[in-house]
Protein backbone atom coordinates (compact mmCIF):
# COMPACT_ATOMS: atom_id res chain seq x y z
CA UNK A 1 37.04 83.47 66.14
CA UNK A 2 34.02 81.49 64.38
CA UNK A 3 32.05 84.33 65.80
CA UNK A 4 34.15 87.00 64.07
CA UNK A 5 34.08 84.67 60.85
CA UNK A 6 30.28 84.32 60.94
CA UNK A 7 29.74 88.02 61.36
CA UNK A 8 32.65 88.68 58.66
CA UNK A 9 30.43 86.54 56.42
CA UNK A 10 27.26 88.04 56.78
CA UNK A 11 28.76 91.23 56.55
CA UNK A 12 29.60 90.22 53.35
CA UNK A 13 26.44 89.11 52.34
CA UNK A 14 25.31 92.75 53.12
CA UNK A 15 27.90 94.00 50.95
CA UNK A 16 26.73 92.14 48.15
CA UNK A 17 23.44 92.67 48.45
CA UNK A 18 23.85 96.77 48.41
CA UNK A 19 26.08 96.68 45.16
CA UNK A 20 23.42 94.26 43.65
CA UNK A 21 21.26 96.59 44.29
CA UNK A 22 22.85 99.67 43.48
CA UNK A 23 23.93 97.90 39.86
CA UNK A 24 20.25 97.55 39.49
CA UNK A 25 19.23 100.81 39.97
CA UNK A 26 21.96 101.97 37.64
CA UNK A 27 20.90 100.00 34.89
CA UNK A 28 23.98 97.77 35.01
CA UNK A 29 22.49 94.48 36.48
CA UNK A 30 22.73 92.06 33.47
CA UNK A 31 23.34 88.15 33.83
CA UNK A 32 26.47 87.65 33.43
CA UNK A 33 27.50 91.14 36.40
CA UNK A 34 25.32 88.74 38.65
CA UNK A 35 27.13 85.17 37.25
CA UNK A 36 30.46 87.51 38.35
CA UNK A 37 29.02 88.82 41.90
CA UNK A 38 27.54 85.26 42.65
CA UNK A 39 30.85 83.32 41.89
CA UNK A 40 33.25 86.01 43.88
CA UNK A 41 30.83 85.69 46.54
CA UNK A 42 30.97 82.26 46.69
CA UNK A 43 34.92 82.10 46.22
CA UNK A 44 35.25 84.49 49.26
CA UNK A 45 33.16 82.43 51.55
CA UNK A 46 35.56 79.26 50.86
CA UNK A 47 38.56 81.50 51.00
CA UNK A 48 37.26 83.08 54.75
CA UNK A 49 35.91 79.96 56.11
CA UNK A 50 39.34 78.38 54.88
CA UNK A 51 37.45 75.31 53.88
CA UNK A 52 39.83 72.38 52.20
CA UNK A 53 37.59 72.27 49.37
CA UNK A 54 37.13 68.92 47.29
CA UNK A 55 35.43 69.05 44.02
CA UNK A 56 34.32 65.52 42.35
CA UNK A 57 32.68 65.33 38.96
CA UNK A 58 32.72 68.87 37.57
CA UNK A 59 33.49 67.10 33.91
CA UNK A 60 30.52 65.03 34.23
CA UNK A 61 28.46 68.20 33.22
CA UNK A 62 28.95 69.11 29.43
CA UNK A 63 29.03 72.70 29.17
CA UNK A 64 26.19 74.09 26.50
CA UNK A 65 22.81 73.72 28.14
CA UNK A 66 20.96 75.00 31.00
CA UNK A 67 20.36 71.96 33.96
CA UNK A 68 18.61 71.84 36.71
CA UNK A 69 21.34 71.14 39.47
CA UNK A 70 19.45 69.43 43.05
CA UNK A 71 21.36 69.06 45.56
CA UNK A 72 21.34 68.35 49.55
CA UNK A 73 21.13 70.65 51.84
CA UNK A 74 23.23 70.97 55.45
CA UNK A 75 24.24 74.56 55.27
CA UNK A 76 23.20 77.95 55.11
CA UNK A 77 27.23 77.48 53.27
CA UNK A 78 25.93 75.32 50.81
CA UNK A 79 24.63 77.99 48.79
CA UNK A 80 28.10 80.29 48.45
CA UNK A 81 29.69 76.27 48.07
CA UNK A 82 27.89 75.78 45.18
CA UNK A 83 29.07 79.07 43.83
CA UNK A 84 31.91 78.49 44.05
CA UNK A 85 31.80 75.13 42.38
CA UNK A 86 28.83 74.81 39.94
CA UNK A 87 30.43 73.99 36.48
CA UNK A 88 27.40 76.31 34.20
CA UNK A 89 28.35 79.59 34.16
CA UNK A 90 24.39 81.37 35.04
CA UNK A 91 22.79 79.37 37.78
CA UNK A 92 20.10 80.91 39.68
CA UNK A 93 18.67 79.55 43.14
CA UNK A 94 15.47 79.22 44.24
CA UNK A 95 14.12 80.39 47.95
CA UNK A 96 11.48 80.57 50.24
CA UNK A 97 9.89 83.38 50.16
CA UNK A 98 11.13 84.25 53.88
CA UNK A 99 14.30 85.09 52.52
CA UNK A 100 12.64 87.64 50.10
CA UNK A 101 10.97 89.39 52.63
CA UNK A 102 14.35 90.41 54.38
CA UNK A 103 14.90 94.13 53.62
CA UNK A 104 18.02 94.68 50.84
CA UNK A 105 19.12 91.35 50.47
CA UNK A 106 15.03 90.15 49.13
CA UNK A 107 15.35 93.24 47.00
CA UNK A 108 18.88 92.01 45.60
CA UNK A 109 17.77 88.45 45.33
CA UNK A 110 14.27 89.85 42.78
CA UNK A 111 17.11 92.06 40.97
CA UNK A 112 19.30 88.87 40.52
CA UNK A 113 16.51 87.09 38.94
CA UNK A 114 16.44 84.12 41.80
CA UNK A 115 13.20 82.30 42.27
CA UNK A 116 10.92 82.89 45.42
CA UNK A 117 8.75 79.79 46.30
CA UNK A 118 5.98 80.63 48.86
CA UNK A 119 5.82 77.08 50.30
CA UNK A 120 2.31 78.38 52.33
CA UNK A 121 0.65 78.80 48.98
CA UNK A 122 0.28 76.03 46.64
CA UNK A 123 -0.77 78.00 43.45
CA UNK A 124 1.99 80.98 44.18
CA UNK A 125 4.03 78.01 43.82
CA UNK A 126 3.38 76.25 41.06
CA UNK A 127 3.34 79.86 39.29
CA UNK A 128 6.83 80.47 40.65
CA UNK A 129 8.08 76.71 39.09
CA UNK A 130 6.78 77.88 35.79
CA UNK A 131 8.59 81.40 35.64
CA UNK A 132 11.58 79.30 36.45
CA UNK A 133 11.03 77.12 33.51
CA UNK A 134 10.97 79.81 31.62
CA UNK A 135 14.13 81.08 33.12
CA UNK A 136 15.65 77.69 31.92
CA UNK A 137 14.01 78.04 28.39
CA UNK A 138 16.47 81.64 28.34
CA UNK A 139 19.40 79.39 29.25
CA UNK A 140 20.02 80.21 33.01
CA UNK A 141 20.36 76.56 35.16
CA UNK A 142 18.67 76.39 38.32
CA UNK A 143 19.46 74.97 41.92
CA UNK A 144 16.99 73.60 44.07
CA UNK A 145 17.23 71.32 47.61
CA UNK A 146 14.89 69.00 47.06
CA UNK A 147 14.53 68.40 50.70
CA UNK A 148 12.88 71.78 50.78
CA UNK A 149 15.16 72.86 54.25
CA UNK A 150 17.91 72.53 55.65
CA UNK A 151 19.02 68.85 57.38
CA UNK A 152 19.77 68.86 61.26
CA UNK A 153 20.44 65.35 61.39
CA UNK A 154 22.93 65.94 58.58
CA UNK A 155 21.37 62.65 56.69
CA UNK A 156 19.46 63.57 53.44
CA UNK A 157 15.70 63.85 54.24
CA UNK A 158 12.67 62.80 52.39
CA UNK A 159 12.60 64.61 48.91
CA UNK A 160 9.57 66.95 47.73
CA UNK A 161 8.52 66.56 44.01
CA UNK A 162 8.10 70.20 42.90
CA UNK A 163 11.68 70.56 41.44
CA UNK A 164 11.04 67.25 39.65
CA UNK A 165 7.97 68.66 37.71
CA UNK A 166 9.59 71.81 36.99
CA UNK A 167 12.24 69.30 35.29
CA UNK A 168 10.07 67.38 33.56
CA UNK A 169 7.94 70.53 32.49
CA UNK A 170 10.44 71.85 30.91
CA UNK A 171 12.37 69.23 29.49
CA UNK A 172 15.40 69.62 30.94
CA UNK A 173 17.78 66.83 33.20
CA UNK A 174 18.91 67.20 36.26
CA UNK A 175 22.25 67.00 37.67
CA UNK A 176 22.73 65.38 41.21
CA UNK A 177 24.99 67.43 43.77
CA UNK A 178 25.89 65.84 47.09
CA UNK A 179 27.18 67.92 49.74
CA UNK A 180 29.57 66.92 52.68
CA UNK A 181 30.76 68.76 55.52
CA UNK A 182 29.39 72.33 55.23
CA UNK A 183 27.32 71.06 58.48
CA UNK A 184 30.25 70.56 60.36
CA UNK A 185 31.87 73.95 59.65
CA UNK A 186 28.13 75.65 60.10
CA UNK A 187 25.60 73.74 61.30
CA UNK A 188 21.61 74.90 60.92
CA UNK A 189 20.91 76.65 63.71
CA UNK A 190 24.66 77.62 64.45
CA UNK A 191 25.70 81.24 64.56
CA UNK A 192 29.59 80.47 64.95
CA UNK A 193 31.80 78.81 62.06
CA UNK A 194 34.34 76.25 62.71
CA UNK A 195 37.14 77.24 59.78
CA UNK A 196 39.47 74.74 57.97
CA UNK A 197 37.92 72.12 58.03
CA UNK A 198 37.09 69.42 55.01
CA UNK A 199 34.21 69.74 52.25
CA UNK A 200 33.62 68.20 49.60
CA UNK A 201 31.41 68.36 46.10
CA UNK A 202 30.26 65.79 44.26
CA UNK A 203 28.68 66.56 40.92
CA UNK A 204 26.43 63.29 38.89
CA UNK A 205 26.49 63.08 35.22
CA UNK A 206 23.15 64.48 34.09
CA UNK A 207 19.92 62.59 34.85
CA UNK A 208 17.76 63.37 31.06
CA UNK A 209 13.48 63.17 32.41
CA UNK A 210 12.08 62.04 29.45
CA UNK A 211 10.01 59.01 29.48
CA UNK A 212 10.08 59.44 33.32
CA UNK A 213 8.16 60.37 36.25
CA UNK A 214 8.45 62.75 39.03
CA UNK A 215 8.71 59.58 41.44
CA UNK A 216 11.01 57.86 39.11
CA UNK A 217 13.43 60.29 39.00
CA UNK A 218 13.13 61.35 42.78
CA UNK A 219 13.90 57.88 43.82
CA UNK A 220 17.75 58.21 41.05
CA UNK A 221 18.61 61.19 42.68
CA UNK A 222 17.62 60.10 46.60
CA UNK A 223 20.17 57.16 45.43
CA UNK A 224 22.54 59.53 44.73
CA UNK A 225 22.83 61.24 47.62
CA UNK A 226 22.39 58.15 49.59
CA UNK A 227 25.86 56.90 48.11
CA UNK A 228 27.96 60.30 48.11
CA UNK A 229 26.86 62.40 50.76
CA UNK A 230 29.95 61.53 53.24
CA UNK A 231 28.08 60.91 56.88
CA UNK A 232 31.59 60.66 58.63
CA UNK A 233 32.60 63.84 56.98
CA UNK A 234 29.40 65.66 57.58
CA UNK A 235 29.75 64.77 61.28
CA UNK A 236 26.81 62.32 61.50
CA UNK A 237 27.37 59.32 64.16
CA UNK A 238 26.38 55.81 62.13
């Protein structure tokens, strides 16, 4: 059955990416057709997976301005999670460039306007953080893992300072996400799904950057997930 549920959901994924594309090529691709495809994507995983789905802290985030949501990362779930749970209506994630290169869904992801990081080359990078600051200047929030890949362990790992400068570059806070269980339900590596089991959200109240550093602001959120990412829950052994 979690083989069946993992193909179901990357079957999905497929599905998406074709009419992503195809809206694209028809001219019909705007932000808010993607904010709908993203969110019904998302909503399906939860729904398949039958995940008992906990959301903390939504109201924390005033509606109104565009954030920069970091959050950890146990899951390839995480992402269609956070769809279906992210309180600002456009978010857009950013990706290693890997992901770009796969054939359809890359081509979806460029249409969708989601950010491709080349982690191999430093400038590419740092050019890629700036078109997303401008994505943020347009209003569109972005998600980032700080962590930079996914956690086997399931414990938060060390975080990497390029989504903090593209925060602080553009002015713009950040709001802390901590993520429990998707590990359990799909662990990295896995290729089977467990369904029904626990997971739960937890949203911060916005972190504002100004006046602060990269390392300053690093260590707040590093806090944060130290104190709600749920070990037991996540299926971490103390």
């Amino acid at each position: 059955m979690g083989i069946v549920l993992a193909l179901e959901m990357a079957a999905d994924v497929a599905r998406t990416s074709v009419q992503t594309v195809a809206d694209a090529a028809r001219g019909r691709l705007d932000r808010s057709r993607v904010d709908a495809l993203c969110r019904a994507f998302g909503d399906r995983a939860v729904r398949r997976a039958r995940i008992a789905l906990e959301v903390v802290g939504a109201e924390r985030v005033p509606a109104g301005r565009a954030y920069v949501y970091m959050s950890n990362h146990q899951s390839h779930l995480d992402v269609p999670v956070l769809y279906a749970t992210l309180p600002s209506p456009t978010v857009r994630m950013v990706g290693k460039k890997e992901l770009f290169d796969i054939p359809v869904w890359g081509h979806a992801m460029r249409a969708a306007e989601m950010i491709c990081i080349d982690r191999s080359d430093r400038a590419r990078a740092i050019e890629s953080l700036r078109a997303a600051g401008d994505k943020i200047r347009s209003g569109v929030s972005v998600w980032i893992a700080p962590e930079g890949t996914r956690s086997v362990s399931g414990r938060p790992g060390p975080l990497k300072r390029g989504g903090f400068h593209l925060a602080l570059d553009s002015g713009t806070a950040i709001v802390p996400v901590a993520i429990s269980g998707t590990r359990r339900v799909l662990p990295s590596g896995g290729k089977s799904l467990t369904p029904g089991l626990p997971v739960r959200v937890v949203f911060g109240a916005p972190i504002e950057v100004a006046g602060k550093t990269a390392d300053a602001l690093s260590a707040e959120v590093a806090a944060f997930f130290a104190a709600h990412v749920d070990l037991a829950l996540s299926g971490v052994e103390r």
